[in-house]
C-alpha atoms as a PDB file:
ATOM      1  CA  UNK A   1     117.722  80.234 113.299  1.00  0.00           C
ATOM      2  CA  UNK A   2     115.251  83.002 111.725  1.00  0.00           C
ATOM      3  CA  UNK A   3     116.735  86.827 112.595  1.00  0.00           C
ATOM      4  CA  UNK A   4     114.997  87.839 115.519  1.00  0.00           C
ATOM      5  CA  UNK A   5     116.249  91.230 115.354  1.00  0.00           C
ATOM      6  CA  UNK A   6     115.116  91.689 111.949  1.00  0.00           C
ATOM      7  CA  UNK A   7     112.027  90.294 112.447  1.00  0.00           C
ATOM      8  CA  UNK A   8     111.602  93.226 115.393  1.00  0.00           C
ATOM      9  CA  UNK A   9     112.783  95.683 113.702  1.00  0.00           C
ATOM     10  CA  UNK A  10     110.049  95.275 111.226  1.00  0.00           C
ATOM     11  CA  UNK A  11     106.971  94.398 113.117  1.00  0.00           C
ATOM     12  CA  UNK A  12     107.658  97.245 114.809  1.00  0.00           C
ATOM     13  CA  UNK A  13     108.490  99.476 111.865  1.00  0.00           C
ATOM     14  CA  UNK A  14     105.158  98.058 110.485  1.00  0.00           C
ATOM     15  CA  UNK A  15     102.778  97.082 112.754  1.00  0.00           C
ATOM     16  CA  UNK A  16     101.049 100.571 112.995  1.00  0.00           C
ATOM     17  CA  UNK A  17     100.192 100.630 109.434  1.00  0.00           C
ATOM     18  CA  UNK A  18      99.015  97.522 108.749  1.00  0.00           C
ATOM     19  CA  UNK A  19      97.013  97.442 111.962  1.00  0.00           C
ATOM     20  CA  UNK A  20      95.267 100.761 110.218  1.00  0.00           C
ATOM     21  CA  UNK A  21      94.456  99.373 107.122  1.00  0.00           C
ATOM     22  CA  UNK A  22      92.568  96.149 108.045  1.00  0.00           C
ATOM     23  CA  UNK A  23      91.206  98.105 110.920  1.00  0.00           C
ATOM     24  CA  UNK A  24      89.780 100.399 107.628  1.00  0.00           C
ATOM     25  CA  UNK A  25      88.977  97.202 105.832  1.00  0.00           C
ATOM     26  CA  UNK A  26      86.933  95.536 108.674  1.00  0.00           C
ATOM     27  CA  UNK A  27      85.306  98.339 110.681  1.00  0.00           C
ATOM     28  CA  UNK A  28      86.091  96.311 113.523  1.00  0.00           C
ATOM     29  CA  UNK A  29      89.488  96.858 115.719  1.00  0.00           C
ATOM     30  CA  UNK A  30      89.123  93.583 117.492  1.00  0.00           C
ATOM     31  CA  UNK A  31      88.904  91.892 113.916  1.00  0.00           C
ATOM     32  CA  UNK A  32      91.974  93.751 112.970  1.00  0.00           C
ATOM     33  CA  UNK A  33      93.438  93.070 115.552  1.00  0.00           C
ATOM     34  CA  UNK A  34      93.497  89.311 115.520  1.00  0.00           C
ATOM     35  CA  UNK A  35      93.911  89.465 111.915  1.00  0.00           C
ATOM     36  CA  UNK A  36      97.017  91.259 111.524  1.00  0.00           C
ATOM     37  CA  UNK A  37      98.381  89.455 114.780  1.00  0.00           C
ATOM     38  CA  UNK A  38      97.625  86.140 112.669  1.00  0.00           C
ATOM     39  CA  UNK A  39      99.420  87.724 109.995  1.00  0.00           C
ATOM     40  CA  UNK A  40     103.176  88.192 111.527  1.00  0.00           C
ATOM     41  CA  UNK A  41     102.584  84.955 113.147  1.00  0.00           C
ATOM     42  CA  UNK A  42     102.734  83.393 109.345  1.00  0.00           C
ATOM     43  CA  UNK A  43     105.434  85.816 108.733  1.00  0.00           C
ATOM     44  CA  UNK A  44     107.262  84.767 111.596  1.00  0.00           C
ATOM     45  CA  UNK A  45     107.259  81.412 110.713  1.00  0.00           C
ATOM     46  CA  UNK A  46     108.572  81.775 107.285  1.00  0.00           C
ATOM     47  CA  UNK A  47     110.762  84.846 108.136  1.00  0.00           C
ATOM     48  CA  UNK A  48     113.677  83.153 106.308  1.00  0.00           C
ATOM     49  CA  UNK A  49     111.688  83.012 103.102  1.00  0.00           C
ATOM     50  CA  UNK A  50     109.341  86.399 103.862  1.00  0.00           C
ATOM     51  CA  UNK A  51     112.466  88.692 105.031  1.00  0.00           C
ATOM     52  CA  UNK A  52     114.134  88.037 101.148  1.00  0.00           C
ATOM     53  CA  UNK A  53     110.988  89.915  99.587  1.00  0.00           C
ATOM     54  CA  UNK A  54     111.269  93.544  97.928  1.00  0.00           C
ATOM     55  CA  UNK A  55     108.189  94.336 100.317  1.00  0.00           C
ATOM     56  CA  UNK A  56     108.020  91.629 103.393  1.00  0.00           C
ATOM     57  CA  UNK A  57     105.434  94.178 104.497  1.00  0.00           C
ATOM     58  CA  UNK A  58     103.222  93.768 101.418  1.00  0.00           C
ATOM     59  CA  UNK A  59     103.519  89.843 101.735  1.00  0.00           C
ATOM     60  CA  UNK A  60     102.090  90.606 105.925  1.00  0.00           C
ATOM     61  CA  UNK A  61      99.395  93.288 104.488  1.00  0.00           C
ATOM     62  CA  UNK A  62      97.959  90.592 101.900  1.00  0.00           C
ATOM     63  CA  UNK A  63      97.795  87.760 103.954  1.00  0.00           C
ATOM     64  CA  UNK A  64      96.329  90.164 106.743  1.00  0.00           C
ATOM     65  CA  UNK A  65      93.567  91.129 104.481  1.00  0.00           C
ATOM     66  CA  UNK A  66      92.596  87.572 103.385  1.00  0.00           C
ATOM     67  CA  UNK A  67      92.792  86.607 107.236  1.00  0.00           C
ATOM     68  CA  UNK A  68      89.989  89.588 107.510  1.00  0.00           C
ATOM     69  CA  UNK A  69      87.973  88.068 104.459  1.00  0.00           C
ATOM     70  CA  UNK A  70      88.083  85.204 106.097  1.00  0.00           C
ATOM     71  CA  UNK A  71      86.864  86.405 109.459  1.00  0.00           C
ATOM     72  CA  UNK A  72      84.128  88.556 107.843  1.00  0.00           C
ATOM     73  CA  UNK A  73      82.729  85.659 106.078  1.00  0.00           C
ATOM     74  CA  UNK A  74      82.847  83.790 109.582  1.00  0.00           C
ATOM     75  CA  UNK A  75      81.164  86.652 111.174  1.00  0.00           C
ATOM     76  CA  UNK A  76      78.449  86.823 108.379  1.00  0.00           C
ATOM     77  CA  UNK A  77      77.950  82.952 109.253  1.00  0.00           C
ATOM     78  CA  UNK A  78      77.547  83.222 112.797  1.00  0.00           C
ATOM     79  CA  UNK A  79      75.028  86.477 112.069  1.00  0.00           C
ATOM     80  CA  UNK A  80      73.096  83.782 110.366  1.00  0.00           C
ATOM     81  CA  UNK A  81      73.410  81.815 113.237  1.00  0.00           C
ATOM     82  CA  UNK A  82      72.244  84.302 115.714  1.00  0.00           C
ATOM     83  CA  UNK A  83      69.202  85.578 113.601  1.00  0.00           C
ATOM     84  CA  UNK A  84      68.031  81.907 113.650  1.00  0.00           C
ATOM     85  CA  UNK A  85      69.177  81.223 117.684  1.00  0.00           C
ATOM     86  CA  UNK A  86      69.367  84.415 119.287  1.00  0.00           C
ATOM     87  CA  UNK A  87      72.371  86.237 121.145  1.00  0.00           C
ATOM     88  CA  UNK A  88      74.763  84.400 123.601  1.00  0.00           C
ATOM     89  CA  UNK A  89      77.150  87.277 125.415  1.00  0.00           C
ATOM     90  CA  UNK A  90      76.584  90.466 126.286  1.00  0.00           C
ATOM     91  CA  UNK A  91      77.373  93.864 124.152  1.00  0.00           C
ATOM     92  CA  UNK A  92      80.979  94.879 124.568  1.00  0.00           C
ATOM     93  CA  UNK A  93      81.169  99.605 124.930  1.00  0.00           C
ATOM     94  CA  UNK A  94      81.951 100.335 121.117  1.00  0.00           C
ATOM     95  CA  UNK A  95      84.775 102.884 120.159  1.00  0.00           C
ATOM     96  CA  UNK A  96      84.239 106.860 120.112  1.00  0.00           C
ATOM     97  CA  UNK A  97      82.298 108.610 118.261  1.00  0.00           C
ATOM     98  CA  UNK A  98      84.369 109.932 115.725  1.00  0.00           C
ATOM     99  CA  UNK A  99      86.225 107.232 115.099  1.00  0.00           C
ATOM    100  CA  UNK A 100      82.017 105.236 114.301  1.00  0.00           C
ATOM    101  CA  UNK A 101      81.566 108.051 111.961  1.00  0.00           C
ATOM    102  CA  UNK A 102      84.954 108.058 109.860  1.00  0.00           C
ATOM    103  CA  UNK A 103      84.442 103.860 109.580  1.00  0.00           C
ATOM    104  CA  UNK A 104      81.031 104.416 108.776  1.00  0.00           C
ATOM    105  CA  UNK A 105      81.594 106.985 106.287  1.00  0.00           C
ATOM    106  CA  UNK A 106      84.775 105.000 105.004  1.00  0.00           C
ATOM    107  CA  UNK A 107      82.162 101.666 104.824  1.00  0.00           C
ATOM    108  CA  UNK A 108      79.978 103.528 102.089  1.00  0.00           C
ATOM    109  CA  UNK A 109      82.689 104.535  99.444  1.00  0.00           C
ATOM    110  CA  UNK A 110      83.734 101.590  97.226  1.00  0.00           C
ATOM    111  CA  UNK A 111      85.876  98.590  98.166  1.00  0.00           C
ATOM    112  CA  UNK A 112      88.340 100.252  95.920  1.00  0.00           C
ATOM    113  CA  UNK A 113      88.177 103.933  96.811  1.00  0.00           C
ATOM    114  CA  UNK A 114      88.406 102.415 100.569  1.00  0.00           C
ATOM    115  CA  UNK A 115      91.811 100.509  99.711  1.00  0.00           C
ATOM    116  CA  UNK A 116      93.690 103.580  98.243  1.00  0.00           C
ATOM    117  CA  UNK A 117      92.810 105.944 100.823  1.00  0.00           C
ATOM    118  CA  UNK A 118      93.661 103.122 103.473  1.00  0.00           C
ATOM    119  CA  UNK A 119      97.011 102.365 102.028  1.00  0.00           C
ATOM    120  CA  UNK A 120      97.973 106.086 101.156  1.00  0.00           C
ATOM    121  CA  UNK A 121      96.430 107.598 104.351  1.00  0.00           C
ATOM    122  CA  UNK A 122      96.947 104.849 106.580  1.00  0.00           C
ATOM    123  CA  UNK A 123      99.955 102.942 105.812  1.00  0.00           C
ATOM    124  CA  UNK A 124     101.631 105.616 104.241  1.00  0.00           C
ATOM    125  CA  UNK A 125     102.249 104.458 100.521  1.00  0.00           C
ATOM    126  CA  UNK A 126     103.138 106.285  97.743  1.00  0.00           C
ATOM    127  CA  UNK A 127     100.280 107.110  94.984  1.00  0.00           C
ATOM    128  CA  UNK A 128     103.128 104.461  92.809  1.00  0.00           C
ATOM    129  CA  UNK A 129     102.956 101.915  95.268  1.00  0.00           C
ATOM    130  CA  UNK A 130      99.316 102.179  95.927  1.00  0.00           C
ATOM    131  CA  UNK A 131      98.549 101.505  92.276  1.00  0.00           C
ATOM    132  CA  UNK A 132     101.488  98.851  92.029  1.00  0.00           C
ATOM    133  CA  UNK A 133      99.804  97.115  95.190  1.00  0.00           C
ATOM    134  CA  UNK A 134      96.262  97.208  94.004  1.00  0.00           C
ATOM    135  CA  UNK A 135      97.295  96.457  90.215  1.00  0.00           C
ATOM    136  CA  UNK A 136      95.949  99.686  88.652  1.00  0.00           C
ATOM    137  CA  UNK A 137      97.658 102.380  86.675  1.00  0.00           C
ATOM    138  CA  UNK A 138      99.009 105.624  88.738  1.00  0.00           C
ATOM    139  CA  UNK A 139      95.727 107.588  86.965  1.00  0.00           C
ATOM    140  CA  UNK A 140      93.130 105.721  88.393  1.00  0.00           C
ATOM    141  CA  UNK A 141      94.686 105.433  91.995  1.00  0.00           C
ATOM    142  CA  UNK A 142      94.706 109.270  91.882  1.00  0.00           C
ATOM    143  CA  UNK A 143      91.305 109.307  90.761  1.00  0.00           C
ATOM    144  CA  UNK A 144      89.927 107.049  93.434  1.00  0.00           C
ATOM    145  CA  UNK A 145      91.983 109.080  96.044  1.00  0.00           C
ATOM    146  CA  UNK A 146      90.222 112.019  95.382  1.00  0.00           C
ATOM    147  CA  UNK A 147      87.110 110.535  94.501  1.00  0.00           C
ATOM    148  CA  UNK A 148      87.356 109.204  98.001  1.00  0.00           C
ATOM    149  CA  UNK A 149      88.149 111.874  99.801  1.00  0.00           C
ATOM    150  CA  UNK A 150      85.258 114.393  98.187  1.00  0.00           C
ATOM    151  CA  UNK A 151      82.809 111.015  98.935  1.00  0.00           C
ATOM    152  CA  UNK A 152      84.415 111.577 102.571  1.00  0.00           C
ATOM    153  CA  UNK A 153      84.200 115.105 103.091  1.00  0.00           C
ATOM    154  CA  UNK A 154      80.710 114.930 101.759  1.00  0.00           C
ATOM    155  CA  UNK A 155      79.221 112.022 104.289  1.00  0.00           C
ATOM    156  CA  UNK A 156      81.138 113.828 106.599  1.00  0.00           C
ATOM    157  CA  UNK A 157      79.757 117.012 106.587  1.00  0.00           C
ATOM    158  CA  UNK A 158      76.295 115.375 106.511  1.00  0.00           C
ATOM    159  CA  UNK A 159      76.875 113.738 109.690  1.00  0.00           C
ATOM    160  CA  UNK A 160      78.366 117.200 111.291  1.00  0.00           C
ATOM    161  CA  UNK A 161      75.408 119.330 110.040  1.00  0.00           C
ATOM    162  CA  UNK A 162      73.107 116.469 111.207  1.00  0.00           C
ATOM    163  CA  UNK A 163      74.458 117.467 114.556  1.00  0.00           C
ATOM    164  CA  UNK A 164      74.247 121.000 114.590  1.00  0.00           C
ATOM    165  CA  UNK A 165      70.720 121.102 113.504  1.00  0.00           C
ATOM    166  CA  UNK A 166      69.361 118.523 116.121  1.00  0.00           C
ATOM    167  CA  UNK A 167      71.155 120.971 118.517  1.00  0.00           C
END
């Protein structure tokens, strides 16, 4: 019988994080959602296996992201779909407005900037672990953390002073 209580103890430990960075990764919280849901069901159901590994949470986080890829590639099919057919249901009320503009802004830096500041910022990783997670030496994960966040701060400030001058 797998160890419900440890299993808990670490979605709930967990879930916050992970839910952040594919929610970063996809743009999309419903996505994210779904994905990383999809992701401790698989970890549920080899929790006897998953639960031995250094980082279970790792194991979750990777098969959460390919869940995403997966998804996105889906999504980019049915977009096909729709430019050919036309749309089917109705717009759902997006999120606020800041959180559009820090996904948007986060959506232009590249795939790898995006990943370090999603797993330092988000999940709360060490610069070590970032660069041990995305196979790249401690150096260049500092370099695409603060490459990110000036690329940030920039499209940022864009967007604020956009604002104040239609104002």
């Amino acid at each position: 019988m797998p160890d419900v209580d440890g299993f808990d103890e670490f979605y709930r430990g967990s879930r916050q994080r992970l839910l952040g960075f594919v929610y970063v990764l996809t743009g999309d919280r419903g996505e994210a959602q779904d994905a990383v849901q999809e992701a401790y069901i698989r970890a549920w159901q080899r929790w006897s296996t998953v639960s031995r590994y250094d980082d279970p949470e790792a194991w979750v986080r990777v098969v959460a992201s390919r869940i995403a890829v997966s998804r996105w590639r889906s999504l980019r099919s049915r977009a096909r779909a729709y430019l050919r057919h036309g749309a089917t249901t109705e717009a759902v009320p997006g999120p606020g407005t800041d959180t559009v503009e820090v996904v948007a802004a986060l959506r232009r830096l590249p795939e790898e900037q995006r990943t370090a500041i999603a797993l330092y910022y988000l999940v709360g990783m060490p610069v070590a672990e970032v660069a041990r997670e995305t196979d790249a030496p401690v150096g260049t994960v500092k370099a695409r953390l603060s490459r990110g966040r000036a690329a940030l701060a920039g499209l940022l400030a864009v967007s604020d002073l956009e604002e104040a001058t239609d104002a």
